[in-house]
C-alpha atoms as a PDB file:
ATOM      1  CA  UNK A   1     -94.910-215.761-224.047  1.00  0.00           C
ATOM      2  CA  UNK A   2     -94.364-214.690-220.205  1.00  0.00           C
ATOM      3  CA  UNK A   3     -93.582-217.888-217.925  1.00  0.00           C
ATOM      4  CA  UNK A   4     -95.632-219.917-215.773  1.00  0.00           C
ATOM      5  CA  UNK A   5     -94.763-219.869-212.163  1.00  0.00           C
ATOM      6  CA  UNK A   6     -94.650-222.860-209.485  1.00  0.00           C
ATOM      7  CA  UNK A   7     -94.385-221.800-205.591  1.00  0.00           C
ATOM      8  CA  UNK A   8     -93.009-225.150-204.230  1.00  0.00           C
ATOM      9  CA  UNK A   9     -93.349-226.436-200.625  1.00  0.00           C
ATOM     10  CA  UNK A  10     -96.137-224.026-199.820  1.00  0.00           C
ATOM     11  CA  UNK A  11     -97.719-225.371-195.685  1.00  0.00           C
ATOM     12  CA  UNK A  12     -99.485-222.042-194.794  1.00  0.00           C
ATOM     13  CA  UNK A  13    -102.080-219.960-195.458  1.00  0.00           C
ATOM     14  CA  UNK A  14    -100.640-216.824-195.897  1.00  0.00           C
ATOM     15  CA  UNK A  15     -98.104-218.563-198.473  1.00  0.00           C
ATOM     16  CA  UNK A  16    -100.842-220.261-200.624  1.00  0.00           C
ATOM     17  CA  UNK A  17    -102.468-216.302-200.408  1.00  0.00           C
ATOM     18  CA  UNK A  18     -99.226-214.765-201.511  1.00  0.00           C
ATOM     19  CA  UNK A  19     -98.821-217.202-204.136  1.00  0.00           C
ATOM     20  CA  UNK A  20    -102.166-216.862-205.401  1.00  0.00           C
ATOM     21  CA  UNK A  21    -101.947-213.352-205.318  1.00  0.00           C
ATOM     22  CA  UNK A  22     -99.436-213.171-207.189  1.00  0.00           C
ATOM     23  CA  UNK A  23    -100.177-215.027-210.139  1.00  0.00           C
ATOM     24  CA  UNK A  24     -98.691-218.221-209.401  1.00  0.00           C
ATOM     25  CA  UNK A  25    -100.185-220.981-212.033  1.00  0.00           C
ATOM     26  CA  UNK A  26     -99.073-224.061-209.808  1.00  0.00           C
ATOM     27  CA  UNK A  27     -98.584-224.817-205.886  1.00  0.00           C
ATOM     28  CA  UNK A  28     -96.897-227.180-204.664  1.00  0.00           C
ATOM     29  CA  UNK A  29     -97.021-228.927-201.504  1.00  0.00           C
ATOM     30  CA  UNK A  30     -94.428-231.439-199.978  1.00  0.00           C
ATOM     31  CA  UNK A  31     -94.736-235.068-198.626  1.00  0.00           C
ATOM     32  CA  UNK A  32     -91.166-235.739-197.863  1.00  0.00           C
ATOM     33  CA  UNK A  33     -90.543-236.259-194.059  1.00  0.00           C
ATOM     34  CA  UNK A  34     -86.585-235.351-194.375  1.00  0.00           C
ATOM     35  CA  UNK A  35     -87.415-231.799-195.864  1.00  0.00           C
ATOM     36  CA  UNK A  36     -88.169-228.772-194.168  1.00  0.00           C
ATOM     37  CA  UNK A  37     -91.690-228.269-196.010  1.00  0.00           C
ATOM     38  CA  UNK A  38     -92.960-231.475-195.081  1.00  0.00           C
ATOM     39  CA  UNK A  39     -96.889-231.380-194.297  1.00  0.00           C
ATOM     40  CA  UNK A  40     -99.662-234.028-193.469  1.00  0.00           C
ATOM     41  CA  UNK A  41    -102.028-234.575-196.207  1.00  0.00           C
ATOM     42  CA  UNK A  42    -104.717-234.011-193.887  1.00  0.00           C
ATOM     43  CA  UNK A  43    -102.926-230.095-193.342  1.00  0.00           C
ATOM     44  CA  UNK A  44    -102.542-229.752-197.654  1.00  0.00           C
ATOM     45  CA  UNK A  45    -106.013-231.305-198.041  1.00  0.00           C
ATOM     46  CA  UNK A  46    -107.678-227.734-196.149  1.00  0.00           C
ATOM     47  CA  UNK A  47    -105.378-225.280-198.319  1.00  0.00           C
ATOM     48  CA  UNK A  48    -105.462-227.716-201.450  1.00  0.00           C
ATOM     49  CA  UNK A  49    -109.549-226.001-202.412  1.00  0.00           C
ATOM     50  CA  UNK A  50    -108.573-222.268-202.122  1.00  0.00           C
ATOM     51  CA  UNK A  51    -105.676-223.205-204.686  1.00  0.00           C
ATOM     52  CA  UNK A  52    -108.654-224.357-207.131  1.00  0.00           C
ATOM     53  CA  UNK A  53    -110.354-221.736-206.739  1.00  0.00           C
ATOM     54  CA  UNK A  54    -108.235-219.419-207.943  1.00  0.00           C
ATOM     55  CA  UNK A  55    -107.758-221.566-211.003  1.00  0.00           C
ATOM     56  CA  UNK A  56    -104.178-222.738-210.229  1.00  0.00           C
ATOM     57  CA  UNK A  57    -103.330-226.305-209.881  1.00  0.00           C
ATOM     58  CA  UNK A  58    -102.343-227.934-206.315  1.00  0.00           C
ATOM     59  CA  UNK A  59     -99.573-230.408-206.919  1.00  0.00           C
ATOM     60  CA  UNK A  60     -98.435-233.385-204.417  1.00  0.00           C
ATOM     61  CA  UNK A  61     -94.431-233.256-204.564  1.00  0.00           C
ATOM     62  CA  UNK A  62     -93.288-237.024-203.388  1.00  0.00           C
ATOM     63  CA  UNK A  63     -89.915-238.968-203.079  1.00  0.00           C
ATOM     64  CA  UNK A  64     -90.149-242.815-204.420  1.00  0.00           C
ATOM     65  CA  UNK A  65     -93.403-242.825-203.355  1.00  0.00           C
ATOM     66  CA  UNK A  66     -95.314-246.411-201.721  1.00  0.00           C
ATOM     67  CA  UNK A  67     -98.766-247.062-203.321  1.00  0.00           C
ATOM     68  CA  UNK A  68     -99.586-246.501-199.106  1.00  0.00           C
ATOM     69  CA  UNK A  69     -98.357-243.273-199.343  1.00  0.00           C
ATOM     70  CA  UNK A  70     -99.626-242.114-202.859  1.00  0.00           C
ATOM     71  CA  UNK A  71    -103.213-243.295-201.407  1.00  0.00           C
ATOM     72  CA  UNK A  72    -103.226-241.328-197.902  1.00  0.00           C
ATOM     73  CA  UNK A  73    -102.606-237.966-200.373  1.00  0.00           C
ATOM     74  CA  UNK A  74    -104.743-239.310-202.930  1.00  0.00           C
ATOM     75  CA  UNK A  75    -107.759-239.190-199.708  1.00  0.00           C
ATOM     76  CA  UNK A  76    -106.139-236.578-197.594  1.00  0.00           C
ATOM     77  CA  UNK A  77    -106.023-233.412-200.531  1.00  0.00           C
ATOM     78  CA  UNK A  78    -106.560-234.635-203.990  1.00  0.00           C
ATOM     79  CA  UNK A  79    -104.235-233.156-205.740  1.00  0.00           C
ATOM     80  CA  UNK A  80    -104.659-231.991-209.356  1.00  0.00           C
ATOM     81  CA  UNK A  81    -100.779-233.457-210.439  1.00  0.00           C
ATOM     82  CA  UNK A  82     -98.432-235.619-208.897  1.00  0.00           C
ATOM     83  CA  UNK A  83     -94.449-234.658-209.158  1.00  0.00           C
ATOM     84  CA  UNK A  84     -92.237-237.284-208.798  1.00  0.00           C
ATOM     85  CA  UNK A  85     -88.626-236.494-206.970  1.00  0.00           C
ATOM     86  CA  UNK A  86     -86.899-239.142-206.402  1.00  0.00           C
ATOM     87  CA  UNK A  87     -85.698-241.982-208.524  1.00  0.00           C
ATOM     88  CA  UNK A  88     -88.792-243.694-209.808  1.00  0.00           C
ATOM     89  CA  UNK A  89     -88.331-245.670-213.055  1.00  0.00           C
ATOM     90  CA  UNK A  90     -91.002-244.985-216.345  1.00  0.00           C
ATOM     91  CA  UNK A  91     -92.629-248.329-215.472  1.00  0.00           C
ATOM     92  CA  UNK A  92     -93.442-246.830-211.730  1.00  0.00           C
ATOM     93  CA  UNK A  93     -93.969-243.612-213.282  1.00  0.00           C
ATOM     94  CA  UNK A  94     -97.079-245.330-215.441  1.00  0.00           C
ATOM     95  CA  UNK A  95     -97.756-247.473-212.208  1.00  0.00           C
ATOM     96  CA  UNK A  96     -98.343-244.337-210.169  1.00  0.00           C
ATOM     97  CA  UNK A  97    -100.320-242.460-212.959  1.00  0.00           C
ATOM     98  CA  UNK A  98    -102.376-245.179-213.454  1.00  0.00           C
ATOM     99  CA  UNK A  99    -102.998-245.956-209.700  1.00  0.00           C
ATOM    100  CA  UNK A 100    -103.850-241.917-209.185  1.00  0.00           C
ATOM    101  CA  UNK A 101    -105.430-240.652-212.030  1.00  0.00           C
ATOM    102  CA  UNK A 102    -103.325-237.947-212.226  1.00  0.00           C
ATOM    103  CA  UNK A 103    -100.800-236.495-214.657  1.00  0.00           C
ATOM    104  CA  UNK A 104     -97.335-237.208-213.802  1.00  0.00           C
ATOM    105  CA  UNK A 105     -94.381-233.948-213.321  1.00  0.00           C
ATOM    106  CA  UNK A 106     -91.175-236.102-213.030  1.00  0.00           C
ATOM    107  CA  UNK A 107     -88.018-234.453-212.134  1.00  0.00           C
ATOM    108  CA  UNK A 108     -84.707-234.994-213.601  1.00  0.00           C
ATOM    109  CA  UNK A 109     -81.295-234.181-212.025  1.00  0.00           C
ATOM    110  CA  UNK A 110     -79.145-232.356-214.505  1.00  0.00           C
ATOM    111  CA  UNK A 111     -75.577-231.467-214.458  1.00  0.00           C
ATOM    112  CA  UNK A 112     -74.344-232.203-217.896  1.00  0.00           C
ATOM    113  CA  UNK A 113     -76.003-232.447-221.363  1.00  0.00           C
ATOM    114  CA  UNK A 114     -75.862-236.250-220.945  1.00  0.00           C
ATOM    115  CA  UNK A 115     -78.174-235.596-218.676  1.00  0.00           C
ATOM    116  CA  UNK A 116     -80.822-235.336-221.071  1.00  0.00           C
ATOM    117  CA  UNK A 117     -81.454-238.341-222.532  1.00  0.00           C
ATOM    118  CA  UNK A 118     -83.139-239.743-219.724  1.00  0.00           C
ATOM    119  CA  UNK A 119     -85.948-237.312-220.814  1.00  0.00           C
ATOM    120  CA  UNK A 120     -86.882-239.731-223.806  1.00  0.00           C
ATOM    121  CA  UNK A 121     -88.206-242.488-221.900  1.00  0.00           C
ATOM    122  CA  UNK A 122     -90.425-240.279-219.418  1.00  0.00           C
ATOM    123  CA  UNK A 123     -92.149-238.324-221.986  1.00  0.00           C
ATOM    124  CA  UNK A 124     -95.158-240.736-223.210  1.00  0.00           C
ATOM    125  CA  UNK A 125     -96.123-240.965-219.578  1.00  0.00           C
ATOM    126  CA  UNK A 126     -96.095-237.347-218.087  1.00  0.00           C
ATOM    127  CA  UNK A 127     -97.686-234.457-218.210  1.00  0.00           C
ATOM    128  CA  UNK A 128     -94.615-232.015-217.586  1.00  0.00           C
ATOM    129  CA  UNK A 129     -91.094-232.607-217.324  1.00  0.00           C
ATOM    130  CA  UNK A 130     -88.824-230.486-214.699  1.00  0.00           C
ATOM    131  CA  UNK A 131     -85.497-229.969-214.679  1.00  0.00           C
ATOM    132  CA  UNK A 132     -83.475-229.565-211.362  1.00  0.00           C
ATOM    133  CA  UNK A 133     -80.061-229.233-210.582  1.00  0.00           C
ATOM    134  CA  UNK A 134     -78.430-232.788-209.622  1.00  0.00           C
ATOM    135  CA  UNK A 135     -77.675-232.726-206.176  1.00  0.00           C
ATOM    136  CA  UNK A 136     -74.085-233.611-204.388  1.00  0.00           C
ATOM    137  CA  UNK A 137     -73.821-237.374-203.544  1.00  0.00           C
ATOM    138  CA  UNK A 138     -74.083-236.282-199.925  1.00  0.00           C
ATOM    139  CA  UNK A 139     -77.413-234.664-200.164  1.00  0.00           C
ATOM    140  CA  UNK A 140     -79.969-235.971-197.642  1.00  0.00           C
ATOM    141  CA  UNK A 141     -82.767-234.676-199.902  1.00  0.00           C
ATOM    142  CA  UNK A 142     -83.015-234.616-204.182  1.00  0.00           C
ATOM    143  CA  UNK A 143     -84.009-231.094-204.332  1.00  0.00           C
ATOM    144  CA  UNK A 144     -84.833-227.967-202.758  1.00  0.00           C
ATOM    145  CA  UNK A 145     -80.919-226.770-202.113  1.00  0.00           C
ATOM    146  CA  UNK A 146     -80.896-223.737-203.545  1.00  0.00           C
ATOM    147  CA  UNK A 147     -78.139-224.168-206.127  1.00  0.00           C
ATOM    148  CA  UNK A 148     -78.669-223.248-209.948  1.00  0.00           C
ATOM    149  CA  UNK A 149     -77.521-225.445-212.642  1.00  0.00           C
ATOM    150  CA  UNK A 150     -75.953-224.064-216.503  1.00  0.00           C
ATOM    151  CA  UNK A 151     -79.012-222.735-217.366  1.00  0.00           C
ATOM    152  CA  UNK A 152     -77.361-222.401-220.996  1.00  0.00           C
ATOM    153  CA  UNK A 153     -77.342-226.227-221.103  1.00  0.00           C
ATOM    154  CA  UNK A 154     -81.497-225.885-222.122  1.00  0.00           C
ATOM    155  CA  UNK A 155     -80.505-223.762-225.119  1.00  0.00           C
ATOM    156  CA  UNK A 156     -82.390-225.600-228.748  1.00  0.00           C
ATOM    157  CA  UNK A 157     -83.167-227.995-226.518  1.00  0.00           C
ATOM    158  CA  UNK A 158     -87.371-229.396-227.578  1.00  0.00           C
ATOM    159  CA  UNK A 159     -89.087-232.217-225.578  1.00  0.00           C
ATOM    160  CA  UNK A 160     -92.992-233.036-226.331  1.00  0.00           C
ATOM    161  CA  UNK A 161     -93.844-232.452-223.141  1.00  0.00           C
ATOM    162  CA  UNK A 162     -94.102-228.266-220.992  1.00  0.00           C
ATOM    163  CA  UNK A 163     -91.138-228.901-218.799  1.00  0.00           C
ATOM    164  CA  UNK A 164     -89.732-226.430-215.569  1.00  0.00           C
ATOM    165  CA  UNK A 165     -86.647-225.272-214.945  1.00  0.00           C
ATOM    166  CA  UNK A 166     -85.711-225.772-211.034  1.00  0.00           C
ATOM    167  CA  UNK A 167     -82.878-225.159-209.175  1.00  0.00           C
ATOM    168  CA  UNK A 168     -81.670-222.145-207.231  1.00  0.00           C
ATOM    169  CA  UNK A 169     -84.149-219.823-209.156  1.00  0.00           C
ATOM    170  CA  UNK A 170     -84.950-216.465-206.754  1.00  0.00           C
ATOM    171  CA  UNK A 171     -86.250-212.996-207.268  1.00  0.00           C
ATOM    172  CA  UNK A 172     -82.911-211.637-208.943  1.00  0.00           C
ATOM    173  CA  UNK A 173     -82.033-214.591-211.527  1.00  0.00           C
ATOM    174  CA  UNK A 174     -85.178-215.817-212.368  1.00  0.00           C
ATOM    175  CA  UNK A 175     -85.770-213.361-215.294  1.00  0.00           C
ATOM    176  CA  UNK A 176     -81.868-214.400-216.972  1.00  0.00           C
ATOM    177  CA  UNK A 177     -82.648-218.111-215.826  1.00  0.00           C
ATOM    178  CA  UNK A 178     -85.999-218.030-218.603  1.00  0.00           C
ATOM    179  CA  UNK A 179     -84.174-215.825-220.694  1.00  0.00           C
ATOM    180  CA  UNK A 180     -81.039-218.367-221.190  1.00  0.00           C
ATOM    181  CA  UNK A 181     -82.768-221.261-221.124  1.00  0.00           C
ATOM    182  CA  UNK A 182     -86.162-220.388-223.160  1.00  0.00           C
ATOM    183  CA  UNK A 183     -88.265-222.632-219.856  1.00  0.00           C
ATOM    184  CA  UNK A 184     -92.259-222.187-220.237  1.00  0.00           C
ATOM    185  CA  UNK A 185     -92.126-222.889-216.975  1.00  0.00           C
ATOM    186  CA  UNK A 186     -90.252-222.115-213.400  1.00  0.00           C
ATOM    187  CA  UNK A 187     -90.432-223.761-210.092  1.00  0.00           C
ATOM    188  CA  UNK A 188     -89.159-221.778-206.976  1.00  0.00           C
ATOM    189  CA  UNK A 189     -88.642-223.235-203.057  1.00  0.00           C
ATOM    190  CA  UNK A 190     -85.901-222.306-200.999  1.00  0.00           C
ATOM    191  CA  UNK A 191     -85.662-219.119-203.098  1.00  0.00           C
ATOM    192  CA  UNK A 192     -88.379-217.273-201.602  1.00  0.00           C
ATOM    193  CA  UNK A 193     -87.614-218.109-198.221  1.00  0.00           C
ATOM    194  CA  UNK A 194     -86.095-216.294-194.897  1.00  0.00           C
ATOM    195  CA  UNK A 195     -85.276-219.643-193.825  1.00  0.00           C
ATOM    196  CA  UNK A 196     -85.725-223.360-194.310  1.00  0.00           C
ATOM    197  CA  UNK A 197     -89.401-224.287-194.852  1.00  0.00           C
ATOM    198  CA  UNK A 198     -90.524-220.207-193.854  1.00  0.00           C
ATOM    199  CA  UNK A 199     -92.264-219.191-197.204  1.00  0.00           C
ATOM    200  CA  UNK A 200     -91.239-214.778-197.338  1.00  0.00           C
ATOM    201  CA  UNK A 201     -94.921-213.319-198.904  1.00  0.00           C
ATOM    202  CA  UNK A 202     -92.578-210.092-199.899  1.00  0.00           C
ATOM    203  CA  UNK A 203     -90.263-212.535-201.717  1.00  0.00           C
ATOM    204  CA  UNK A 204     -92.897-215.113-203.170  1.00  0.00           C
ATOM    205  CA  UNK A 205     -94.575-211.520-204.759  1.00  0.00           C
ATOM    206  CA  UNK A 206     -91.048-210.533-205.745  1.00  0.00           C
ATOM    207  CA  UNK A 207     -90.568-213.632-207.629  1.00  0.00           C
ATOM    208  CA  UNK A 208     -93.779-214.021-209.605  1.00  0.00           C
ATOM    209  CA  UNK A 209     -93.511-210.437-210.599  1.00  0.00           C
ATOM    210  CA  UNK A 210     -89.432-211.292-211.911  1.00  0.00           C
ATOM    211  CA  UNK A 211     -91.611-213.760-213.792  1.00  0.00           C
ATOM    212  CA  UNK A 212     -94.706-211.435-215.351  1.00  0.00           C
ATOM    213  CA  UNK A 213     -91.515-209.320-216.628  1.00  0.00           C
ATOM    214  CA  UNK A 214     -89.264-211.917-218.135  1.00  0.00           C
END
């Protein structure tokens, strides 16, 4: 079964059309004021209803969210998922999805199969797990850095829940990256970009067709 695509950190029209056009099943668009995608809900909210209808889903990526902030995206786009970045706990995971309505993505930071285990105790209360590469200690962000994790680390791996695979994934690794790892699903930023936060159309199309192929 050929991969489902996610085109994170989207803020333009052109990119939302590129992904689109491309096939991509998810968009995602990024409340976090220290990353280079940042955009106002108000901004997501007008490129959130051309993502619907084209039948993909329009997802709110957030850091430790405040129930202030969850509620200005909540009013300013609607989004169809939530994904969770940053450290939130399963009891604020269930606290958010009840507060939204939405199904939960939560992200976890992988860099050894220890990792994993943290998986157990988020799975009752999401939608779709995604796995991301664990970022130095001196990151100033959780994610979007552009650097891959042992994809081979995912091999016989089964959780109840779809789950991504995130983490230095562009248009020349993405077809190994679903081949070693077996992931349903793939989630792409910095990888399609000609700089931080500048979405590449060329590259987004590039990606998602790496993807059709895999």
């Amino acid at each position: 079964m050929t991969a489902k695509a996610k085109i994170c950190g989207v803020s333009t029209p052109e990119a939302v059309t590129a992904a689109l056009d491309g096939g991509a099943a998810y968009l995602g668009f990024m409340f976090f004021e220290r990353s280079p995608r940042n955009i106002a809900p108000q901004a997501a909210g007008r490129l959130a209803p051309a993502v619907r209808a084209r039948g993909a889903k329009a997802v709110a990526v957030v850091v430790d969210p405040s129930d202030g902030e969850l509620d200005a995206i909540m009013a300013g786009m609607e989004p169809d998922l939530i994904q969770l970045h940053g450290k939130e706990t399963p009891a604020r995971v269930r606290e958010i999805a009840q507060r939204t309505g939405r199904g939960i993505i939560k992200v976890l930071p992988v860099s050894e199969p220890s990792d994993f285990a943290a998986a157990q105790a988020y799975e009752p209360l999401v939608e779709h797990l995604m796995f991301e590469t664990k970022p130095p200690k001196d990151a100033d962000r959780p994610g979007g850095l552009g650097v891959a994790f042992d994809w081979s680390l995912m091999q016989g791996r089964r959780f109840q829940r779809p789950w991504f695979l995130a983490g230095g994934l562009d248009p020349w690794n993405v077809a190994e990256a679903v081949s070693v790892s077996g992931a349903p699903l793939v989630d792409v930023s910095s990888g399609v970009e000609r700089g931080p936060g500048l979405k590449d159309a060329a590259l987004i199309q590039a990606f998602l067709d790496a993807v059709r192929r895999a």
